[in-house]
C-alpha atoms as a PDB file:
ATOM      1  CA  UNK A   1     -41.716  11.905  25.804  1.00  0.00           C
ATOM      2  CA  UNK A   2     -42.015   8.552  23.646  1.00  0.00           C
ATOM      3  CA  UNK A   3     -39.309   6.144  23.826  1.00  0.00           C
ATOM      4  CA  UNK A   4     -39.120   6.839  19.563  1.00  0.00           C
ATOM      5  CA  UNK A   5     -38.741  10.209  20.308  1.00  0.00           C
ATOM      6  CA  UNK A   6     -35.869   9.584  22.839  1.00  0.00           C
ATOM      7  CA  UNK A   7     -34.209   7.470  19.898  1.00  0.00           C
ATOM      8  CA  UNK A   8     -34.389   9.601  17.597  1.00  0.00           C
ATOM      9  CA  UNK A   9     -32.933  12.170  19.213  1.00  0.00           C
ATOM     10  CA  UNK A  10     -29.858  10.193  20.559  1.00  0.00           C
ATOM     11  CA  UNK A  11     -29.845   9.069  16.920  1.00  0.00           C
ATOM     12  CA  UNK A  12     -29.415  12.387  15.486  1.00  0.00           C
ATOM     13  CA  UNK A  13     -26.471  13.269  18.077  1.00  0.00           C
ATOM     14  CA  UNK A  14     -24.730  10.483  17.823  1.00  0.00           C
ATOM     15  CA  UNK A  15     -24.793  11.154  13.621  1.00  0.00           C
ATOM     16  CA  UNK A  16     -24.084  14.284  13.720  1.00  0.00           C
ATOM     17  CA  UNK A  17     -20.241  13.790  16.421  1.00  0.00           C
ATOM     18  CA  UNK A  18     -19.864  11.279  13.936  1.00  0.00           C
ATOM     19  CA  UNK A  19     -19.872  13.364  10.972  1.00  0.00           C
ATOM     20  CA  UNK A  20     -17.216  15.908  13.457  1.00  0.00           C
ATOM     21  CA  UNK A  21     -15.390  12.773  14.429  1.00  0.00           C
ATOM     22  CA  UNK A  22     -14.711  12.168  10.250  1.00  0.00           C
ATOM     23  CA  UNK A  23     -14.134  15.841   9.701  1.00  0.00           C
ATOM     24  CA  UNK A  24     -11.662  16.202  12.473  1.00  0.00           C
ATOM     25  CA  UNK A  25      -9.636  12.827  11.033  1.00  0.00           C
ATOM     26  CA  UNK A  26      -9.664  14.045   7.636  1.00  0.00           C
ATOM     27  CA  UNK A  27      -8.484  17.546   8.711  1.00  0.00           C
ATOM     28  CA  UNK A  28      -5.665  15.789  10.833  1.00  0.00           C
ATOM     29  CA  UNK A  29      -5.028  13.732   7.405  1.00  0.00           C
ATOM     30  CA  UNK A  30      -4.465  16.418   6.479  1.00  0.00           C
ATOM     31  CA  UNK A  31      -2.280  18.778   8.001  1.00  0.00           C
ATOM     32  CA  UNK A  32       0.576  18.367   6.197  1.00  0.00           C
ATOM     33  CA  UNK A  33      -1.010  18.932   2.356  1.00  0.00           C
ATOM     34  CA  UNK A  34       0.424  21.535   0.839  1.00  0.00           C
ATOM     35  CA  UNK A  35      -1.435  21.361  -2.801  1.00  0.00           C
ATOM     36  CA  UNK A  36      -4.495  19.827  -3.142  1.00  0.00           C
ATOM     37  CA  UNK A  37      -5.955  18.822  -6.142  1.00  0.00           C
ATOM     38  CA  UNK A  38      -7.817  22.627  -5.670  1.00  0.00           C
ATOM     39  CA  UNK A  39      -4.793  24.252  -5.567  1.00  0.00           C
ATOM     40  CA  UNK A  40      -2.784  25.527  -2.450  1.00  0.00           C
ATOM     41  CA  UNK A  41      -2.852  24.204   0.695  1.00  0.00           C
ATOM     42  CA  UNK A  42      -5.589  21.879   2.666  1.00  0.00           C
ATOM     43  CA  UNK A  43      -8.239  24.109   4.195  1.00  0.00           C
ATOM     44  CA  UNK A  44      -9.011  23.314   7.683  1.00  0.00           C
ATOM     45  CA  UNK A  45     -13.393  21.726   7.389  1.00  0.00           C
ATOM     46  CA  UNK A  46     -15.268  22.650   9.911  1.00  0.00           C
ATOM     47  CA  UNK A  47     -19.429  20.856  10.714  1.00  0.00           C
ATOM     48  CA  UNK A  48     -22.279  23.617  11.018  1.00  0.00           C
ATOM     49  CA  UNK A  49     -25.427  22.036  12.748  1.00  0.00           C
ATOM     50  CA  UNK A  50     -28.715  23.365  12.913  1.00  0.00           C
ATOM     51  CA  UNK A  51     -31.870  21.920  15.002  1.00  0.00           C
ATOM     52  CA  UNK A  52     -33.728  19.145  13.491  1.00  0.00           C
ATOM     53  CA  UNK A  53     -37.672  17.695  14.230  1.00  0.00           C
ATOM     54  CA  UNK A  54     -37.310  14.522  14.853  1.00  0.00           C
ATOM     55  CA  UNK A  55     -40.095  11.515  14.172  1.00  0.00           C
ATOM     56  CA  UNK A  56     -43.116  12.104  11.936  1.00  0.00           C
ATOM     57  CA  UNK A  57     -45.146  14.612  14.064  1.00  0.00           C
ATOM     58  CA  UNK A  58     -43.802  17.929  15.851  1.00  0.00           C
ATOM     59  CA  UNK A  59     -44.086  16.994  19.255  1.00  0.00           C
ATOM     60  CA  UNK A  60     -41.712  14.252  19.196  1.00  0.00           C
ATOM     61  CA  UNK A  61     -38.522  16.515  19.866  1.00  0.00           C
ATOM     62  CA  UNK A  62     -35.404  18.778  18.065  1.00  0.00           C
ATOM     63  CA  UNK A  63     -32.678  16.560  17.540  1.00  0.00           C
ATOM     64  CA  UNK A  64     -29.771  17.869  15.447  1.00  0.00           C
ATOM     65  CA  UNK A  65     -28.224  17.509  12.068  1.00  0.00           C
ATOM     66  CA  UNK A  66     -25.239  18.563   9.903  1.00  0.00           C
ATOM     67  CA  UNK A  67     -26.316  21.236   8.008  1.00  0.00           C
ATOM     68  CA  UNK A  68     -23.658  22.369   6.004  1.00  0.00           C
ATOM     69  CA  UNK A  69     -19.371  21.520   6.150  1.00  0.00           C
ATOM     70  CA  UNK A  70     -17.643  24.934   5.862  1.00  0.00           C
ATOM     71  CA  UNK A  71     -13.946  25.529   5.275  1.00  0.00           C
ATOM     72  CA  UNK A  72     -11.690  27.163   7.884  1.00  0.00           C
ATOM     73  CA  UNK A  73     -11.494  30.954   6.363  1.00  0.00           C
ATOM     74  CA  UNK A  74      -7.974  31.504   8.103  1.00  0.00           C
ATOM     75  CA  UNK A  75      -4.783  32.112   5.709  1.00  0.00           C
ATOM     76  CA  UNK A  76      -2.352  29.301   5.223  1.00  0.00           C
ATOM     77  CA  UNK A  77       0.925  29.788   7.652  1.00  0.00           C
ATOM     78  CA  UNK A  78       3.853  30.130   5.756  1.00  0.00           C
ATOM     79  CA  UNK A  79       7.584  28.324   6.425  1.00  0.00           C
ATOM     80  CA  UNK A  80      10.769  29.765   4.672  1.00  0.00           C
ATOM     81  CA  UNK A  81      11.813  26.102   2.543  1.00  0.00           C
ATOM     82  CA  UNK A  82      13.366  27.243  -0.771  1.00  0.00           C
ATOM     83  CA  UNK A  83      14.220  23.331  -1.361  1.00  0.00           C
ATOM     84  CA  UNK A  84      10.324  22.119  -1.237  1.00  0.00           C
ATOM     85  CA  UNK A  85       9.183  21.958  -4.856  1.00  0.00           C
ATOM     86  CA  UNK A  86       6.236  24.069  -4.097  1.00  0.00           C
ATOM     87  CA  UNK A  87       7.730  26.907  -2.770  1.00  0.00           C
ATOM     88  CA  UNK A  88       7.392  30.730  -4.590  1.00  0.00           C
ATOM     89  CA  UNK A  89       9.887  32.625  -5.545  1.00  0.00           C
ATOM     90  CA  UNK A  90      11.028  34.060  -2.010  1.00  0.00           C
ATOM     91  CA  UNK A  91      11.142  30.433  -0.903  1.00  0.00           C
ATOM     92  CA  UNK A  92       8.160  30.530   1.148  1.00  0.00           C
ATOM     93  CA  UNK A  93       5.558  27.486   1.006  1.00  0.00           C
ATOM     94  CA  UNK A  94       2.161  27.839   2.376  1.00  0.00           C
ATOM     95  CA  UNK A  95       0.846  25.124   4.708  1.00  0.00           C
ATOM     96  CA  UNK A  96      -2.783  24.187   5.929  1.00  0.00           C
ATOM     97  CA  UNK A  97      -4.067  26.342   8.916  1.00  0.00           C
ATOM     98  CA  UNK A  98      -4.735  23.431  10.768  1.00  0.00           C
ATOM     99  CA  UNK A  99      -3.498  22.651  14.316  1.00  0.00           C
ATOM    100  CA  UNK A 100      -3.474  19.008  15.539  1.00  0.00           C
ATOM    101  CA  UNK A 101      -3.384  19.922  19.462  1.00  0.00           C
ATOM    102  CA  UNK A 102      -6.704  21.951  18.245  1.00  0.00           C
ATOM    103  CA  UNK A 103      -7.891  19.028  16.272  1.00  0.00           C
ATOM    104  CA  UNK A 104      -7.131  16.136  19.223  1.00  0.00           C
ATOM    105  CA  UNK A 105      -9.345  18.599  21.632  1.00  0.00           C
ATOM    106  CA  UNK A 106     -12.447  18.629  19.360  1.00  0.00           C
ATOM    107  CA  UNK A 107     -12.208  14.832  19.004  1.00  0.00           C
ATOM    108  CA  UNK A 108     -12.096  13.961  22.342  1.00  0.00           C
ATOM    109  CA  UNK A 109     -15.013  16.195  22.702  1.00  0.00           C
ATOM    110  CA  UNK A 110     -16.595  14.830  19.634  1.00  0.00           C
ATOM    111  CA  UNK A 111     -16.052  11.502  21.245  1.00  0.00           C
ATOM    112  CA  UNK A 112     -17.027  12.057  24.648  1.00  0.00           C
ATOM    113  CA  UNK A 113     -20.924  13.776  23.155  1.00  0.00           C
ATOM    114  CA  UNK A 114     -20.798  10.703  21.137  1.00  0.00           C
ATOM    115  CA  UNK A 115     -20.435   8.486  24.079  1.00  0.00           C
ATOM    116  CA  UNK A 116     -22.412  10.378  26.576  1.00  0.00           C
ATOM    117  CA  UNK A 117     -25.660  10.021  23.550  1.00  0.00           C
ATOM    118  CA  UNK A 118     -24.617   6.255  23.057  1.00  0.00           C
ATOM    119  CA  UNK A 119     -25.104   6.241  27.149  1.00  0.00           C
ATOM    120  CA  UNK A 120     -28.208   8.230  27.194  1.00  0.00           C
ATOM    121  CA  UNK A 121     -29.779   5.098  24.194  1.00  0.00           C
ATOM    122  CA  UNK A 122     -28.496   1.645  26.153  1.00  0.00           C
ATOM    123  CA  UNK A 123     -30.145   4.091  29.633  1.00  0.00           C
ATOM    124  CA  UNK A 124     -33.350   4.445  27.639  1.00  0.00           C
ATOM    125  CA  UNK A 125     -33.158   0.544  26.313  1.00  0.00           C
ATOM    126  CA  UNK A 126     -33.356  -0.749  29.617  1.00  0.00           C
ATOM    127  CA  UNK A 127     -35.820   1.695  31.140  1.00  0.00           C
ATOM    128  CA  UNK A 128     -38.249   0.374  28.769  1.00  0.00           C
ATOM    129  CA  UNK A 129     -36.975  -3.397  29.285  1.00  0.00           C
ATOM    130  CA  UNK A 130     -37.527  -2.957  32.903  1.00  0.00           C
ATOM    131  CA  UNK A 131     -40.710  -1.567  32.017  1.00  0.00           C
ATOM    132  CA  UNK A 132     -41.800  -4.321  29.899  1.00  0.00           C
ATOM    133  CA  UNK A 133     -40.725  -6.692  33.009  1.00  0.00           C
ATOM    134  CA  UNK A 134     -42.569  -5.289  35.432  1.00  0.00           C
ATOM    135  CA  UNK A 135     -45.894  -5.563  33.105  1.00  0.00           C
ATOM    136  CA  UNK A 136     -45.147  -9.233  33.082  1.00  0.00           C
END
């Protein structure tokens, strides 16, 4: 395998946990939003990735990309507060389906994948530095 196609590979990981690392901040953003500009309550978004060709030719490798951002189907919880200006008539308001203990645990994975590619990239640099050394 090419050092280009090692790259580009690590390249397409480390986009696509930081696309996940952005969703999972803006879902933690917002996990209090009861109305958005929508209507109701912040739906949890969630990254779909598919396989990817990486480089020009097909031989160089699948890599992976974000292939669509889908919201969280789940229904909104619901919390008895007959003062909050967006409750209905029984008092109850709905609030995002989102739970931050949920949301921490896919970042820290998010950020360890991202971490473990950025690794794998500065492990391939020098390879091929040492390489070019030794050709010296």
């Amino acid at each position: 395998m090419s050092i280009e196609a090692i790259f580009g590979i690590a390249n397409s990981a480390l986009d696509a946990q930081s696309e996940r690392i952005t969703l999972v901040a803006e879902n933690l953003a917002n996990a209090n939003s009861v109305e958005t500009p929508q209507g109701g309550p912040y739906q949890r978004q969630m990254p779909v990735f598919q396989p990817a060709v990486v480089g020009e030719d097909n031989s160089a490798g699948l890599g992976v990309k974000l292939a669509a951002v889908i919201s969280d189907p789940s229904p909104p919880k619901t919390v008895y507060d007959p003062s909050n200006p967006f409750a209905d008539a029984e008092g109850m308001v709905a609030q995002p389906s989102v739970d931050p203990i949920y949301e921490m645990v896919d970042l820290m994975q998010a950020s360890r994948s991202y971490q473990a590619n950025l690794a794998m990239v500065q492990t391939a640099k020098s390879d091929a530095l040492n390489t070019i050394n030794l050709l010296k």
